[in-house]
C-alpha atoms as a PDB file:
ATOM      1  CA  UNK A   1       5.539  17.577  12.425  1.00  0.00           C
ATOM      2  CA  UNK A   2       7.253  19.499   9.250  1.00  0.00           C
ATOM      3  CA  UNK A   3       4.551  20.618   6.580  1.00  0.00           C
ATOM      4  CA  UNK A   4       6.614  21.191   3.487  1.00  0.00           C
ATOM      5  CA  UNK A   5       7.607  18.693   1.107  1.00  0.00           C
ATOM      6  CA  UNK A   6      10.592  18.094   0.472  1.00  0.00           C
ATOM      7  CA  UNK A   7      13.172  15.908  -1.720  1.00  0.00           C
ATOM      8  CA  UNK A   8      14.013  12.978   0.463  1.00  0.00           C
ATOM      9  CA  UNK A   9      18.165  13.131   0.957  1.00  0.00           C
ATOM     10  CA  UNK A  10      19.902  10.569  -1.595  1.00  0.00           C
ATOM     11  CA  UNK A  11      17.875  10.934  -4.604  1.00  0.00           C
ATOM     12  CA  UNK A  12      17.530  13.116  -7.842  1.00  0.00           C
ATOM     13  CA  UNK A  13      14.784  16.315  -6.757  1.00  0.00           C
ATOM     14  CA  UNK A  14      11.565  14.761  -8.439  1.00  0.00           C
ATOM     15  CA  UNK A  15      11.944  11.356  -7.042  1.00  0.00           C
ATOM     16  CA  UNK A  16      12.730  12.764  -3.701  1.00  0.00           C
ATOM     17  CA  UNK A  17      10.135  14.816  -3.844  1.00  0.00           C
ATOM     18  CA  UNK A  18       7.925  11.274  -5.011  1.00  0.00           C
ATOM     19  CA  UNK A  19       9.131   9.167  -2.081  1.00  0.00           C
ATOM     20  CA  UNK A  20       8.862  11.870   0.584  1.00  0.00           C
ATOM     21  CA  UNK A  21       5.641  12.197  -0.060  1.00  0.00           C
ATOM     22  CA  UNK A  22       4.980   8.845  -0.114  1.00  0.00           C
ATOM     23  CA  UNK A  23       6.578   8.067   3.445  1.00  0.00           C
ATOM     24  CA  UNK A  24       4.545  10.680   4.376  1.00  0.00           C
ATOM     25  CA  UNK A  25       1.514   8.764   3.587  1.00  0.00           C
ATOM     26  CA  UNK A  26       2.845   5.319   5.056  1.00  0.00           C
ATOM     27  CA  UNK A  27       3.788   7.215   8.514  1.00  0.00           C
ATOM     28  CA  UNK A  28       0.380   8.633   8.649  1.00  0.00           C
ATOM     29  CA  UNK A  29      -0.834   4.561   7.685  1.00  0.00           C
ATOM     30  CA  UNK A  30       1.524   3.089  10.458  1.00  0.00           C
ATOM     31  CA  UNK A  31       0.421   5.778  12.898  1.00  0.00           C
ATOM     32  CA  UNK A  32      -3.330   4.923  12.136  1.00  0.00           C
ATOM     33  CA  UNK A  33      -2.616   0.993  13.008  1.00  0.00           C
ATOM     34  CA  UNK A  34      -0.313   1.142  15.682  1.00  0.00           C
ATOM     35  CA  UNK A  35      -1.384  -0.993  18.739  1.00  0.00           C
ATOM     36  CA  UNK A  36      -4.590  -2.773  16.836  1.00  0.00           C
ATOM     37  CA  UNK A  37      -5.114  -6.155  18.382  1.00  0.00           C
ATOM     38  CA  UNK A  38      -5.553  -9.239  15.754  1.00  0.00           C
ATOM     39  CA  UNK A  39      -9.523  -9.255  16.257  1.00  0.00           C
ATOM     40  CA  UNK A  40      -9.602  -5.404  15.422  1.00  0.00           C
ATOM     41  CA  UNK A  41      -7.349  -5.928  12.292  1.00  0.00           C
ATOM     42  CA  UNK A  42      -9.754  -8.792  11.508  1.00  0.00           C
ATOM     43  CA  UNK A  43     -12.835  -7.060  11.834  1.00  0.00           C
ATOM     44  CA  UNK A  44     -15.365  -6.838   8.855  1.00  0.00           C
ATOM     45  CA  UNK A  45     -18.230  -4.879   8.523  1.00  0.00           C
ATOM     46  CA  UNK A  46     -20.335  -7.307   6.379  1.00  0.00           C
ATOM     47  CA  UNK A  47     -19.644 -10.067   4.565  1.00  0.00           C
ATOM     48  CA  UNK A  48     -18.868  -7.815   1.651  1.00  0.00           C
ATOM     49  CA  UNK A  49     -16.239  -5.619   3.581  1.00  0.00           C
ATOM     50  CA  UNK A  50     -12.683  -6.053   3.523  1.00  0.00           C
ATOM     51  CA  UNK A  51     -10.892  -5.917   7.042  1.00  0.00           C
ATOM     52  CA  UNK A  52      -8.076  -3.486   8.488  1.00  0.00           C
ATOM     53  CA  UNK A  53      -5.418  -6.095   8.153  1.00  0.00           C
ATOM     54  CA  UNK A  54      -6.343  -7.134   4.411  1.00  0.00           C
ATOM     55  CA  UNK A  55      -6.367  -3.294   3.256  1.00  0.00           C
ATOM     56  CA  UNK A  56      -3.191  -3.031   4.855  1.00  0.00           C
ATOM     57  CA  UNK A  57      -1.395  -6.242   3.014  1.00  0.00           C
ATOM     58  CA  UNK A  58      -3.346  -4.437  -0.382  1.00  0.00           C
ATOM     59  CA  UNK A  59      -0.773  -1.369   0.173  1.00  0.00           C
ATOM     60  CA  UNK A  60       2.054  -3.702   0.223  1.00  0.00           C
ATOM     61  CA  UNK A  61       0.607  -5.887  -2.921  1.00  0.00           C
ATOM     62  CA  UNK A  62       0.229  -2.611  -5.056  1.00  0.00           C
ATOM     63  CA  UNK A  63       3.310  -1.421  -3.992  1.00  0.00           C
ATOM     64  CA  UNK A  64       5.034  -4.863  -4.804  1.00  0.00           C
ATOM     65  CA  UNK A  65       3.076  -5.093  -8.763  1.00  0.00           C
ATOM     66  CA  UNK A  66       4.211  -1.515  -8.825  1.00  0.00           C
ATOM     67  CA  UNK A  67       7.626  -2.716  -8.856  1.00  0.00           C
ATOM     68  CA  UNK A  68       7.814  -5.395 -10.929  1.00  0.00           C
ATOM     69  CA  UNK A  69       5.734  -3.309 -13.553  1.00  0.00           C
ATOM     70  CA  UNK A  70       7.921   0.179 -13.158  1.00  0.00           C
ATOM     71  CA  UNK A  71      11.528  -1.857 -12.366  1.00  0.00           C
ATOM     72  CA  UNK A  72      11.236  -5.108 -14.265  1.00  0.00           C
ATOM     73  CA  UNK A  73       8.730  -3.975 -17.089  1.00  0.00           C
ATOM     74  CA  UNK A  74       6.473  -7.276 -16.698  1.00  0.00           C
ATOM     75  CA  UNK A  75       3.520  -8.658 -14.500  1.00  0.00           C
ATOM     76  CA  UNK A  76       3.720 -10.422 -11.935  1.00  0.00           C
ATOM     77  CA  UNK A  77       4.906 -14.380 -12.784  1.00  0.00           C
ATOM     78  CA  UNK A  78       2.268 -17.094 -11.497  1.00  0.00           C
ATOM     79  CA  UNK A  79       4.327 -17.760  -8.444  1.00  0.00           C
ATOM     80  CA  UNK A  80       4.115 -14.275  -7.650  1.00  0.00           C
ATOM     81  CA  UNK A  81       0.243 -14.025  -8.240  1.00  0.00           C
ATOM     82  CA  UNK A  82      -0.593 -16.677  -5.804  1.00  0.00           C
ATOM     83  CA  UNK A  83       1.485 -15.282  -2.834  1.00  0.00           C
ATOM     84  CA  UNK A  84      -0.079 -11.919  -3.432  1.00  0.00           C
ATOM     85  CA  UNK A  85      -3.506 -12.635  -4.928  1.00  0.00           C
ATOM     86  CA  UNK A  86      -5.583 -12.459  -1.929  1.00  0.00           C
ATOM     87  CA  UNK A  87      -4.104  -9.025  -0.879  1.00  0.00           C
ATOM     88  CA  UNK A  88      -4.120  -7.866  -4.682  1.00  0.00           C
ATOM     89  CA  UNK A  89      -7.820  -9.330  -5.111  1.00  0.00           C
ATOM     90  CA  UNK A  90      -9.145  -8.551  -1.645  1.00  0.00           C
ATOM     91  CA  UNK A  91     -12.811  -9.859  -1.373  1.00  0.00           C
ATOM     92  CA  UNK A  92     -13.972 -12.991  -0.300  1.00  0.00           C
ATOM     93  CA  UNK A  93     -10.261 -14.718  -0.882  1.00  0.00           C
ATOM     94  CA  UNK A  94      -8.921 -11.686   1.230  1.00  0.00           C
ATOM     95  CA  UNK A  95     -11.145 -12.963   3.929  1.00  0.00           C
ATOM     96  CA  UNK A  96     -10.657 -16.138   3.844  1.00  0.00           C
ATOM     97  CA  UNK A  97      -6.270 -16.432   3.592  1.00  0.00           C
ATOM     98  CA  UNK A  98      -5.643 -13.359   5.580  1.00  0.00           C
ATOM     99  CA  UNK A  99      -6.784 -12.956   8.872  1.00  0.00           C
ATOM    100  CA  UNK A 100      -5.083 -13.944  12.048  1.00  0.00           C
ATOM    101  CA  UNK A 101      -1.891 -11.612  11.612  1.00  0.00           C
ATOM    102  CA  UNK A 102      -0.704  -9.170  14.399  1.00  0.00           C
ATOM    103  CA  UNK A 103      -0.353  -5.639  13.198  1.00  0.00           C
ATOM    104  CA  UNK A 104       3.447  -6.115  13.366  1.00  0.00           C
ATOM    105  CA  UNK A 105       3.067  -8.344  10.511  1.00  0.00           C
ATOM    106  CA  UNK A 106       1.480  -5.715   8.683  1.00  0.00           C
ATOM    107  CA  UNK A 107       3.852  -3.448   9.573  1.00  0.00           C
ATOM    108  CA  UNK A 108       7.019  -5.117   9.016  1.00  0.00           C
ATOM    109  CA  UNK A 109       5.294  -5.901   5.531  1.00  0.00           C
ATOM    110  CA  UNK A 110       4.985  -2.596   4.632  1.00  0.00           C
ATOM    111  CA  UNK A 111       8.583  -1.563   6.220  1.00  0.00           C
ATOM    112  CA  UNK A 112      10.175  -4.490   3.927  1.00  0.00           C
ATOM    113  CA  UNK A 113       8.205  -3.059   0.564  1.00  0.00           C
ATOM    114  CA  UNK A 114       8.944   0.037   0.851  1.00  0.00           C
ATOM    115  CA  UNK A 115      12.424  -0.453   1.800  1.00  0.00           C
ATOM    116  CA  UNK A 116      12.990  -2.207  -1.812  1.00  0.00           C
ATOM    117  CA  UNK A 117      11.220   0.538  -3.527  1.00  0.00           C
ATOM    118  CA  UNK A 118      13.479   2.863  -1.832  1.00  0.00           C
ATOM    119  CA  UNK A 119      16.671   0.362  -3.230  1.00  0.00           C
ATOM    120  CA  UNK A 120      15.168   0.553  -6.368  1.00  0.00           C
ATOM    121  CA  UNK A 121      14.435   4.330  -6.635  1.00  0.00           C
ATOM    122  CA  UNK A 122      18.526   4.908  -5.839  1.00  0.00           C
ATOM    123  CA  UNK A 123      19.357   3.319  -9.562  1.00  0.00           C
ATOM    124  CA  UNK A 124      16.978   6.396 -10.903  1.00  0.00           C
ATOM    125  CA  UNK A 125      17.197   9.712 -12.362  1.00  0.00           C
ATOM    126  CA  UNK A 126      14.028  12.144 -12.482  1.00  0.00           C
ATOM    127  CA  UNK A 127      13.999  11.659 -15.969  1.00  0.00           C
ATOM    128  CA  UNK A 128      12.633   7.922 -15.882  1.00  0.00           C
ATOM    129  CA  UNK A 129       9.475   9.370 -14.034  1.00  0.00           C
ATOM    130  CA  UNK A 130       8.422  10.556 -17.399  1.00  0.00           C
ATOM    131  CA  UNK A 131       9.035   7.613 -19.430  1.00  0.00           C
ATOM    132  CA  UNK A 132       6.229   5.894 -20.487  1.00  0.00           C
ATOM    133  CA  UNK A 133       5.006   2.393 -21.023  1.00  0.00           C
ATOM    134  CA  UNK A 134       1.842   0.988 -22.552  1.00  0.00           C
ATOM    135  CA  UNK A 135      -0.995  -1.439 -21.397  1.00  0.00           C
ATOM    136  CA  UNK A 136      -2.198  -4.452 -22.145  1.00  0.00           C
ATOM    137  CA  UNK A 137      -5.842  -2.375 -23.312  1.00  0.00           C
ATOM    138  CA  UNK A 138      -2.982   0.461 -25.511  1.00  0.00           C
ATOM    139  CA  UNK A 139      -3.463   3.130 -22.468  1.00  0.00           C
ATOM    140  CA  UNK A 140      -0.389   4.911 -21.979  1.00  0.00           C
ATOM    141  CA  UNK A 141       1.056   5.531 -18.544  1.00  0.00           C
ATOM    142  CA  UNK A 142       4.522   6.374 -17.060  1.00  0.00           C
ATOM    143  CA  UNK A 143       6.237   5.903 -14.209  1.00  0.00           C
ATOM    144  CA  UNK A 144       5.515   9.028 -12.515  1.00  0.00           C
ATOM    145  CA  UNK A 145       1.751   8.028 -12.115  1.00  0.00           C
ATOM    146  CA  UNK A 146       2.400   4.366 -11.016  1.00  0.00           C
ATOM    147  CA  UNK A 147       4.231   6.032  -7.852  1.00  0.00           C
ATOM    148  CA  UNK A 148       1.131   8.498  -7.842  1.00  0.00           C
ATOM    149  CA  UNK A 149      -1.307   5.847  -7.611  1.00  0.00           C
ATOM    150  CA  UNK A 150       0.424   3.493  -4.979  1.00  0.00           C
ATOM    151  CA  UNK A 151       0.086   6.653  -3.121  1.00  0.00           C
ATOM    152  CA  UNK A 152      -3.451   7.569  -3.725  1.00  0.00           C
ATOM    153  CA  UNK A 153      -4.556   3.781  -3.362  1.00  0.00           C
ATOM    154  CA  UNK A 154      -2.728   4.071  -0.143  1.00  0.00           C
ATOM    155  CA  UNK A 155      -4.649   7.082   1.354  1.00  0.00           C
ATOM    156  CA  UNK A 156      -7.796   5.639  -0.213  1.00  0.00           C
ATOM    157  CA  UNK A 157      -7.610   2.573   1.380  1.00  0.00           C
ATOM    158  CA  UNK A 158      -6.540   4.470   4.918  1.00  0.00           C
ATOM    159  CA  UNK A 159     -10.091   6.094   4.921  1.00  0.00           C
ATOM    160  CA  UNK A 160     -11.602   3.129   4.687  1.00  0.00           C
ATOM    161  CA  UNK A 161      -9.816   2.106   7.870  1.00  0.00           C
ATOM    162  CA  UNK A 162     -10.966   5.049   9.488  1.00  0.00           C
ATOM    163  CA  UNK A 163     -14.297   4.161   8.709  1.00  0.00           C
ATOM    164  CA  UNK A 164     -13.762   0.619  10.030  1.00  0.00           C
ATOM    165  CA  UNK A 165     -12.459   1.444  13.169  1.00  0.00           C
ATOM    166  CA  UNK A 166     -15.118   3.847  13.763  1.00  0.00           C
ATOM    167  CA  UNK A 167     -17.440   1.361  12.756  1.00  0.00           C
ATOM    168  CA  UNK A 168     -16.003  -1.319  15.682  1.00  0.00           C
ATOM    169  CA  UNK A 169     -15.486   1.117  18.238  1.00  0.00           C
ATOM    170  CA  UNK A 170     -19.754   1.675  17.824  1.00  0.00           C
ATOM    171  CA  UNK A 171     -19.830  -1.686  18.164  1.00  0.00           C
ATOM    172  CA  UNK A 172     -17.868  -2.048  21.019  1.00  0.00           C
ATOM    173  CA  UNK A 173     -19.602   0.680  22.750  1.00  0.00           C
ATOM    174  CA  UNK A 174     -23.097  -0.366  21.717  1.00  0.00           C
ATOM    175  CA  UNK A 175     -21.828  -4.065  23.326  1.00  0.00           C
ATOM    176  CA  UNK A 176     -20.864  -2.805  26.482  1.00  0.00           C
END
């Protein structure tokens, strides 16, 4: 493994440096995952807890809104929000509509969202990082920080799995 960061080849420096480091964090996710069975990617702590599999289709639904909302300047449309809802929302619809998927689902999910965020990165210059936009609420944001939250909800979120599959390997044990 290489520990410096560095622009990724085909794009401006500052968005190379942006999506390197975001790979980074979705090779470290992939690695974490690799070779879970559906029951482990299903697992939930308590009824309140979200499972491996659900946190993993969140990465893909934040990455997808953060898309639409840095690419197409909207939301997402109502056809959108329903196929991504559960992942988005997480929760008790999260446990309900998304168990029962293999981690290559998961994978392949986050392999196909990140490939068009790296398609839609290619039409940028460093210079649109900066640019801003304005919520809903009239808080200010730009670009830059949308990218730097997909990637902060993604390492976030691939604690939690930590945690979890701690958690189910105690079980496991304490089972045997």
């Amino acid at each position: 493994m290489n520990y410096t960061i560095k622009p990724l080849q085909g794009f401006s420096e500052k968005i190379g440096e942006l999506l390197f480091q975001l790979d980074h964090t979705r090779s470290l996710t992939k690695v974490e995952v690799a070779g879970l069975q559906v029951c482990e990617l299903d697992y939930v702590e308590d009824a309140a807890s979200n499972s491996i599999g659900a946190l993993l289709y969140h990465m893909a639904a934040i990455e997808k809104v953060h898309q639409v909302i840095a690419f197409e300047k909207r939301d997402l449309t109502e056809e959108e929000l329903a196929d991504w809802s559960a992942a988005l929302e997480l929760g008790e619809s999260g446990r309900k509509e998304i168990p029962g998927k293999s981690v290559g689902f998961y994978l392949q999910l986050l392999d196909d969202t990140r490939k068009e965020t790296l398609r839609l990165f290619k039409e940028k210059e460093d210079h649109w990082l900066y640019e801003e936009g304005v919520w809903p609420n009239g808080v200010s944001f730009n670009h830059y920080y949308l990218w730097f939250h997909v990637m902060e909800d993604e390492i976030s979120h691939r604690g939690q799995i930590r945690l979890l599959k701690r958690k189910l390997k105690a079980e496991t044990t304490a089972d045997e």
